[in-house]
PDB file of N, CA and C in Angstrom:
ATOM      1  N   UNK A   1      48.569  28.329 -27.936  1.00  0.00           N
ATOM      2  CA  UNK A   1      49.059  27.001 -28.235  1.00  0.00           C
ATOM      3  C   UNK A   1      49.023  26.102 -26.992  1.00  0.00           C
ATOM      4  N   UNK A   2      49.634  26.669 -25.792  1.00  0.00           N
ATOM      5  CA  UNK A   2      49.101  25.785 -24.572  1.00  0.00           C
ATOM      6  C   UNK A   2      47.881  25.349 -24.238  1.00  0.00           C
ATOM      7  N   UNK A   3      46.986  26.004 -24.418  1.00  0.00           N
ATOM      8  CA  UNK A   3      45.877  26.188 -24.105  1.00  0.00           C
ATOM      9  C   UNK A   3      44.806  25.092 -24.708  1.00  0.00           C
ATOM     10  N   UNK A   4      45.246  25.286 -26.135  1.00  0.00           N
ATOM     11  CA  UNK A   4      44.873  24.448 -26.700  1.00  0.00           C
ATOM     12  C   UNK A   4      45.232  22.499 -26.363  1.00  0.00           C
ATOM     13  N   UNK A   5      46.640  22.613 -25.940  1.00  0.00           N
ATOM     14  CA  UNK A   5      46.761  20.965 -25.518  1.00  0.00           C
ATOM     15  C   UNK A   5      46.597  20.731 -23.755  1.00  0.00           C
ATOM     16  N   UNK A   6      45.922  21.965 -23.467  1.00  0.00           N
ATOM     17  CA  UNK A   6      45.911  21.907 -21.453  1.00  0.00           C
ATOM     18  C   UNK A   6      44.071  21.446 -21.938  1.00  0.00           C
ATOM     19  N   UNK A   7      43.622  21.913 -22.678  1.00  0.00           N
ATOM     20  CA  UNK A   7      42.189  21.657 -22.429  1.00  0.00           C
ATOM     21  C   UNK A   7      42.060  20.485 -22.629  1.00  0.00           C
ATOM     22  N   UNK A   8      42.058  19.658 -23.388  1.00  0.00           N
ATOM     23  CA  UNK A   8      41.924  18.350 -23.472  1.00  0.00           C
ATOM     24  C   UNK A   8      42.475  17.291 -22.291  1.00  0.00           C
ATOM     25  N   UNK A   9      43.494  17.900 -21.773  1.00  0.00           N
ATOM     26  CA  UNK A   9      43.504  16.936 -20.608  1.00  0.00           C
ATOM     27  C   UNK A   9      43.546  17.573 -19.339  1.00  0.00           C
ATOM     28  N   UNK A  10      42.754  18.715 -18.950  1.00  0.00           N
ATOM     29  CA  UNK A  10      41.827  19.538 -17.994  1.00  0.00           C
ATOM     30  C   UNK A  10      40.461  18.567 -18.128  1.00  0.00           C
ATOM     31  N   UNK A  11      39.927  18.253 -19.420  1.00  0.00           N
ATOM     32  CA  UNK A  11      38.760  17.602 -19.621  1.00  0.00           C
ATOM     33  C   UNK A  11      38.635  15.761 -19.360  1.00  0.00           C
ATOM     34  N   UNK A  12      39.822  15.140 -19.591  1.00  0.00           N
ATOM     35  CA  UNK A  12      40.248  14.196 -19.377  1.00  0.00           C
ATOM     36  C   UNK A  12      40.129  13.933 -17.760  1.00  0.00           C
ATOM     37  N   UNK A  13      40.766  14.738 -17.212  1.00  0.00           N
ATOM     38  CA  UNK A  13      41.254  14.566 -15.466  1.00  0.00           C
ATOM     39  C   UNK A  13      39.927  14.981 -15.053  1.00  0.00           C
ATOM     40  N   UNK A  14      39.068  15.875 -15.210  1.00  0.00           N
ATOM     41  CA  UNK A  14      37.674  15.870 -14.610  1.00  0.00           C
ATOM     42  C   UNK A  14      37.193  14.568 -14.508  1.00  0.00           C
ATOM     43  N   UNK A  15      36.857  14.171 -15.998  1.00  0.00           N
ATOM     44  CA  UNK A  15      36.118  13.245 -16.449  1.00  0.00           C
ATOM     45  C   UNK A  15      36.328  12.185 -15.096  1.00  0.00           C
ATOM     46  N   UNK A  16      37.574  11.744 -15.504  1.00  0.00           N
ATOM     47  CA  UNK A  16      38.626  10.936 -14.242  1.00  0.00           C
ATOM     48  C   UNK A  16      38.207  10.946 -12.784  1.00  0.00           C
ATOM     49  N   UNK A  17      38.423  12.094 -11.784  1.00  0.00           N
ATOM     50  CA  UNK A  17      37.523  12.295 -11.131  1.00  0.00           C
ATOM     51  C   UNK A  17      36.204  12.381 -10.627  1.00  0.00           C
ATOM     52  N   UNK A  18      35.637  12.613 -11.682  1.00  0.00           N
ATOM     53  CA  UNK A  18      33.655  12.498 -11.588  1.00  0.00           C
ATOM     54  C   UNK A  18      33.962  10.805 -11.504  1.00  0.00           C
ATOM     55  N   UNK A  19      34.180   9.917 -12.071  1.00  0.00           N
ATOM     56  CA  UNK A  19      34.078   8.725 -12.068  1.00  0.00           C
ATOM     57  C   UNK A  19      34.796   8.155 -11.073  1.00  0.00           C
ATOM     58  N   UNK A  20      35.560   8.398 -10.502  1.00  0.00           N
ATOM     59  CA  UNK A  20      36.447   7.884  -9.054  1.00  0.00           C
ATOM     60  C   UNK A  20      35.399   8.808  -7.848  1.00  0.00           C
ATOM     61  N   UNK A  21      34.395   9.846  -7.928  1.00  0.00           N
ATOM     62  CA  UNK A  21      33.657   9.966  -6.734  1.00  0.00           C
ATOM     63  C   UNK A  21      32.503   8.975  -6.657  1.00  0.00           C
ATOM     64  N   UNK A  22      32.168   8.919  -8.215  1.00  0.00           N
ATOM     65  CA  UNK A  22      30.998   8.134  -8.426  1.00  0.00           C
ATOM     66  C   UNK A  22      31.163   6.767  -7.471  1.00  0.00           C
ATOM     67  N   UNK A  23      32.432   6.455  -8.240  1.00  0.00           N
ATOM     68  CA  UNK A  23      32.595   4.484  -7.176  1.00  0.00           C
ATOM     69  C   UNK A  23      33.307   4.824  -5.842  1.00  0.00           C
ATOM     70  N   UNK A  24      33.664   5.807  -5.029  1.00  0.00           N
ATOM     71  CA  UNK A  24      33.899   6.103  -3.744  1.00  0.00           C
ATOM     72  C   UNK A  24      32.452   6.057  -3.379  1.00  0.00           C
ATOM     73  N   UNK A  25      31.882   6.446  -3.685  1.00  0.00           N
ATOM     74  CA  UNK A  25      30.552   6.855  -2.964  1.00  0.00           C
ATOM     75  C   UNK A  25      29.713   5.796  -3.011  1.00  0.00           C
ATOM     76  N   UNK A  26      29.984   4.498  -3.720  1.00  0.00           N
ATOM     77  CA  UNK A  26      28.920   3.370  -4.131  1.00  0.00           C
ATOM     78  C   UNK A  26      29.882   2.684  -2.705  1.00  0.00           C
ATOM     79  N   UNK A  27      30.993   2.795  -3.223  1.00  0.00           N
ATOM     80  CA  UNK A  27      31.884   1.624  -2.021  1.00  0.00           C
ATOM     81  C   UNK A  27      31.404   2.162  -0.581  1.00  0.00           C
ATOM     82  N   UNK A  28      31.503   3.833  -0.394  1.00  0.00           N
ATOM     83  CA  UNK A  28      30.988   3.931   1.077  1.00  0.00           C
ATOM     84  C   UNK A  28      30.061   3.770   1.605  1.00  0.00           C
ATOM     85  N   UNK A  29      28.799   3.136   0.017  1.00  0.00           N
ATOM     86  CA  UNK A  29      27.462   3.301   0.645  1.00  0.00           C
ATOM     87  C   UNK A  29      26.998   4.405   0.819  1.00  0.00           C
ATOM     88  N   UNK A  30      27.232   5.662  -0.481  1.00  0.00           N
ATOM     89  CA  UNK A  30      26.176   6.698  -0.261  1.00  0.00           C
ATOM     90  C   UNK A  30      25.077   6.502  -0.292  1.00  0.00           C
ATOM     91  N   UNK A  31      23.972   7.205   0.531  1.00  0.00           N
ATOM     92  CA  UNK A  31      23.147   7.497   0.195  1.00  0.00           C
ATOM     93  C   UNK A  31      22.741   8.412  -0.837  1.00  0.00           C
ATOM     94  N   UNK A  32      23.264   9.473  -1.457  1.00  0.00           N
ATOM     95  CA  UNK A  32      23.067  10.097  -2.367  1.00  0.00           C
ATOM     96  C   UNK A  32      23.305   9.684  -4.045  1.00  0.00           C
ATOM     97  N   UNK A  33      24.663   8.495  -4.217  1.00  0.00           N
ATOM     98  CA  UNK A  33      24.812   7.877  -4.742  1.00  0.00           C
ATOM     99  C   UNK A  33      24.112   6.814  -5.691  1.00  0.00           C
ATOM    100  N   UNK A  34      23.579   6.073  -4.440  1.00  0.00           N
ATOM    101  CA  UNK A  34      22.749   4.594  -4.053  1.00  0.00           C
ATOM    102  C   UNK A  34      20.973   4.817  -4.222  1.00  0.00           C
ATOM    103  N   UNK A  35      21.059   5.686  -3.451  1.00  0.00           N
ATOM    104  CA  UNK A  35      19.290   6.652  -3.991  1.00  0.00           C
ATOM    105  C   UNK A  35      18.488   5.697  -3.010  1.00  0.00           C
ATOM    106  N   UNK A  36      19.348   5.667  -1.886  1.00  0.00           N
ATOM    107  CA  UNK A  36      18.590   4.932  -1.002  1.00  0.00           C
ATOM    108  C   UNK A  36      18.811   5.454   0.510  1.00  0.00           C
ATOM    109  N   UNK A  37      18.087   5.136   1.853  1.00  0.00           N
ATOM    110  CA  UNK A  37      18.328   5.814   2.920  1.00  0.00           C
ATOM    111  C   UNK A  37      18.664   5.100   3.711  1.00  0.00           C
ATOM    112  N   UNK A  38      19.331   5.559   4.914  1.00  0.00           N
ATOM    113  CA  UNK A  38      20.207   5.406   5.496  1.00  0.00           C
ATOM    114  C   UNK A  38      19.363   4.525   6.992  1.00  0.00           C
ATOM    115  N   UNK A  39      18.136   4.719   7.192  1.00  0.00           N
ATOM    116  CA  UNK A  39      17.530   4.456   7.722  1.00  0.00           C
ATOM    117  C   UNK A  39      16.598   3.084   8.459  1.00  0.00           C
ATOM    118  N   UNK A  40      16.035   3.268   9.272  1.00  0.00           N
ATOM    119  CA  UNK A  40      15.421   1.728   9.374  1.00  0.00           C
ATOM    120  C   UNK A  40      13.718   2.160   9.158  1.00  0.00           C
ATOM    121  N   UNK A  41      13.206   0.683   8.891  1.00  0.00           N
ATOM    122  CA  UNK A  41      11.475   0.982   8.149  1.00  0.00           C
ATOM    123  C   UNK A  41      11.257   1.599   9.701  1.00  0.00           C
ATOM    124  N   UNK A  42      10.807   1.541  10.657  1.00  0.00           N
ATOM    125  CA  UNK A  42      10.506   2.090  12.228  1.00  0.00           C
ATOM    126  C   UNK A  42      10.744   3.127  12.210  1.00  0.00           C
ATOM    127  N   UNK A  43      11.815   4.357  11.967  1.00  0.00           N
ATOM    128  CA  UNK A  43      12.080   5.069  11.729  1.00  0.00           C
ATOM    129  C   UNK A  43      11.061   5.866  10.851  1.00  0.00           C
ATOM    130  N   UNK A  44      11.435   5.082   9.286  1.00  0.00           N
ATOM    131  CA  UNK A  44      10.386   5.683   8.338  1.00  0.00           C
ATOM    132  C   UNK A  44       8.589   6.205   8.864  1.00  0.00           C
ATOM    133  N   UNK A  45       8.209   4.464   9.291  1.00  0.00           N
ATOM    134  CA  UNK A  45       6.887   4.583   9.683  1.00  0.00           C
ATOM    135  C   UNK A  45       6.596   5.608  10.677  1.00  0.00           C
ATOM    136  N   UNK A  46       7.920   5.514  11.616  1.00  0.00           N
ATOM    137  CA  UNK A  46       7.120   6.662  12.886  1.00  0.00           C
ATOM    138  C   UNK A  46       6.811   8.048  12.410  1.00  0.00           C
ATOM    139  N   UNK A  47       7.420   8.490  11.396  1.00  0.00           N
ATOM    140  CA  UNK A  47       7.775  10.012  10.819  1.00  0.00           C
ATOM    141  C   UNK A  47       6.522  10.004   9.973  1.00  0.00           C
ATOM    142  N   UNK A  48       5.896   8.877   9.269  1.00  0.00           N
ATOM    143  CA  UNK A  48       5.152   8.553   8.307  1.00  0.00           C
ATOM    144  C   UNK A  48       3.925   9.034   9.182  1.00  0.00           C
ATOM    145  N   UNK A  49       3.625   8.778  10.792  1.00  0.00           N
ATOM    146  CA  UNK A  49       2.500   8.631  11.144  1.00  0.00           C
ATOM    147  C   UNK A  49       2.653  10.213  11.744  1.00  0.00           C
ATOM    148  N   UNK A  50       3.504  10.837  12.262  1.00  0.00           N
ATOM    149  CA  UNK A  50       4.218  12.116  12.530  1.00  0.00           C
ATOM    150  C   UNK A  50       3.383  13.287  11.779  1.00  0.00           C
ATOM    151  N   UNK A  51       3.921  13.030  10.222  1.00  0.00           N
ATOM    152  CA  UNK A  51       3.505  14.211   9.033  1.00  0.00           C
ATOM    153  C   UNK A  51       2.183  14.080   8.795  1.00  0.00           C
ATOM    154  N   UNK A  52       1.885  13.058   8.731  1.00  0.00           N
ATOM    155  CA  UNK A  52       0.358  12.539   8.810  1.00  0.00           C
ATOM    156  C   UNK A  52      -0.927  13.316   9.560  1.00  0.00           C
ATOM    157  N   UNK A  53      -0.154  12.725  11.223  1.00  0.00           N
ATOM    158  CA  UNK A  53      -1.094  14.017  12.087  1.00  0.00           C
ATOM    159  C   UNK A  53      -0.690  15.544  12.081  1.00  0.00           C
ATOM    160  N   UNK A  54       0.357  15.986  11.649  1.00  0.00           N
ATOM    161  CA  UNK A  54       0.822  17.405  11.615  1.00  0.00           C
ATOM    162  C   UNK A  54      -0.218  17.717  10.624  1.00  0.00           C
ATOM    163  N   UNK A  55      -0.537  16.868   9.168  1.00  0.00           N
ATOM    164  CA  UNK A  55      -1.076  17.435   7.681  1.00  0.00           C
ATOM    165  C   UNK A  55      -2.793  17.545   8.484  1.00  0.00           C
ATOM    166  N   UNK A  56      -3.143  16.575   9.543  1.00  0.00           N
ATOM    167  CA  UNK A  56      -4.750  16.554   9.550  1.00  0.00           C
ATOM    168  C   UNK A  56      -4.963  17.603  10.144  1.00  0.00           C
ATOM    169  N   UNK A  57      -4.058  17.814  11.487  1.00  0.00           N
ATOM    170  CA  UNK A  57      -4.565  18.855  12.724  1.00  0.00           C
ATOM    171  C   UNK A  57      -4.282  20.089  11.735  1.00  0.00           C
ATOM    172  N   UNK A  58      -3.464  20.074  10.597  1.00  0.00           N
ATOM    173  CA  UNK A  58      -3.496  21.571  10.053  1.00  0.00           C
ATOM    174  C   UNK A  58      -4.173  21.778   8.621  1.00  0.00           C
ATOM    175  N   UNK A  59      -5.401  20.402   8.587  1.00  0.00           N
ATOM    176  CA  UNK A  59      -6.534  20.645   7.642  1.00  0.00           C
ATOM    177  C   UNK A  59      -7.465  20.742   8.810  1.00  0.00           C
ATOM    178  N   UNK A  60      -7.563  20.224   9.712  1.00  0.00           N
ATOM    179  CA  UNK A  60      -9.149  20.935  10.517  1.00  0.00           C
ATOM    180  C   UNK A  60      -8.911  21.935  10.841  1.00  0.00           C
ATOM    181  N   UNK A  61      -7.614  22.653  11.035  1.00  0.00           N
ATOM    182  CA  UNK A  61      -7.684  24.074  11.542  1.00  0.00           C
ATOM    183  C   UNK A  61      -8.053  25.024  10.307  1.00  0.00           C
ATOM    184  N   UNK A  62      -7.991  24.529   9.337  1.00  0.00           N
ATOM    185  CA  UNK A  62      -7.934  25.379   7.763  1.00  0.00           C
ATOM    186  C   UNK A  62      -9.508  25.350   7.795  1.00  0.00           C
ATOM    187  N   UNK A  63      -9.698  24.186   8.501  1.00  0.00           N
ATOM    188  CA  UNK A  63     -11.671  24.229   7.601  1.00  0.00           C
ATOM    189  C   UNK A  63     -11.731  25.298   8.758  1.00  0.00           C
ATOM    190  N   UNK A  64     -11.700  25.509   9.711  1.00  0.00           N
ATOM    191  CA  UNK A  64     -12.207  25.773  11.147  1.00  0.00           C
ATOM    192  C   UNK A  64     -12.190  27.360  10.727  1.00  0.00           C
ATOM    193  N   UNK A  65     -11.376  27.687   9.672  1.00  0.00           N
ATOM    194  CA  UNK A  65     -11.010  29.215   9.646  1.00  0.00           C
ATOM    195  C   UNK A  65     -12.108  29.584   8.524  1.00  0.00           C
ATOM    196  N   UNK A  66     -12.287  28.600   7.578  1.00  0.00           N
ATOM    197  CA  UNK A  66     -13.252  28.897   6.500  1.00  0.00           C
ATOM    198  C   UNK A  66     -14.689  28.515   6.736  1.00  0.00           C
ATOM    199  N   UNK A  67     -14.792  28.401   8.406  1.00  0.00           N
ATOM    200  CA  UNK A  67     -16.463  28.456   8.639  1.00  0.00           C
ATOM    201  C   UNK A  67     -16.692  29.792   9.122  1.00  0.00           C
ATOM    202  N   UNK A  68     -17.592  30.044   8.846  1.00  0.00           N
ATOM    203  CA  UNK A  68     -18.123  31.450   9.617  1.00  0.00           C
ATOM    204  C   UNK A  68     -18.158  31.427  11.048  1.00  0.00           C
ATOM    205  N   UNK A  69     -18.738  30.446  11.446  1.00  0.00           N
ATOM    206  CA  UNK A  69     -18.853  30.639  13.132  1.00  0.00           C
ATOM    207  C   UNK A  69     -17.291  30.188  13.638  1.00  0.00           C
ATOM    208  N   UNK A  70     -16.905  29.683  13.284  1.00  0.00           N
ATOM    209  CA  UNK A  70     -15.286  28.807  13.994  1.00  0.00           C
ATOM    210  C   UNK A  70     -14.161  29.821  13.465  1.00  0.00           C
ATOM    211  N   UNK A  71     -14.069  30.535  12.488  1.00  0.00           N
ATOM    212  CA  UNK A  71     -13.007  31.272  12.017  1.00  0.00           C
ATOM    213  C   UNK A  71     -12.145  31.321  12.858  1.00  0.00           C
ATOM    214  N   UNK A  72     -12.280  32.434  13.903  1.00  0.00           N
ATOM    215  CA  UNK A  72     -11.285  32.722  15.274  1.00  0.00           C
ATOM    216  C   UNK A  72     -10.675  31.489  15.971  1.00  0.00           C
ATOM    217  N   UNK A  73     -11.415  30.636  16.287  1.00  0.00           N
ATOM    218  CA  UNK A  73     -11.016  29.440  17.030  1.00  0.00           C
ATOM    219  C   UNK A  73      -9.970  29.082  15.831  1.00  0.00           C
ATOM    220  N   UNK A  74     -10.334  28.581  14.621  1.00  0.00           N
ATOM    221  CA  UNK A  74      -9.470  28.369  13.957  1.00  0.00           C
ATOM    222  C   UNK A  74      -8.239  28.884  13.671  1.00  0.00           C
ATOM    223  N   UNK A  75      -8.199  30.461  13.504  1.00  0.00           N
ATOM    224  CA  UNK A  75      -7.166  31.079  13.486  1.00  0.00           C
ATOM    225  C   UNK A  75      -6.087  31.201  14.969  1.00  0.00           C
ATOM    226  N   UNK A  76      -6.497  31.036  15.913  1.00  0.00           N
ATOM    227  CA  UNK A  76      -5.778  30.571  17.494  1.00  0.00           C
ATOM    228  C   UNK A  76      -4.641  29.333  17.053  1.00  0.00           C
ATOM    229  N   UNK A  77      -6.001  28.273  16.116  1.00  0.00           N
ATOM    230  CA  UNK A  77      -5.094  26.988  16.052  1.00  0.00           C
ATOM    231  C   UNK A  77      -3.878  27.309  15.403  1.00  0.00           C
ATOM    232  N   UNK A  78      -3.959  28.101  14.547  1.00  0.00           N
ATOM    233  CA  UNK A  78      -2.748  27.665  13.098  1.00  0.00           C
ATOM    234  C   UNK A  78      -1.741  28.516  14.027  1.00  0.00           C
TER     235      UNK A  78
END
């Protein structure tokens, strides 16, 4: 019999909560919230140009391994 009138407002007070983190987190300016970053574009771009050369230097080392003559050299690189 308790159980029965605790669940409904166990479910109530969640509810309650999920929606009071939701607008804490808009007011603090989450990022997780907001679906946005925390960041400046300079930031972005430098990392942008970063992954960029990390992705090339570790596609010429990939071809370098799948030539016959370069294999070894290639495999040094990676």
């Amino acid at each position: 019999m308790l159980l029965s009138h605790l669940a409904p407002i166990l479910l109530i007070a969640l509810v309650l909560v999920f929606i009071l983190m939701i607008f804490s987190g808009i007011l603090g300016g989450s990022g997780f919230v907001l679906g946005t970053y925390a960041s400046q574009d300079y930031d972005l771009s430098e990392a942008e140009k970063y992954y960029t050369s990390l992705t090339y230097n570790m596609n010429e080392s990939i071809m370098k391994v799948g030539d016959s003559f370069k294999w070894k050299t290639g495999l040094k690189e990676l």
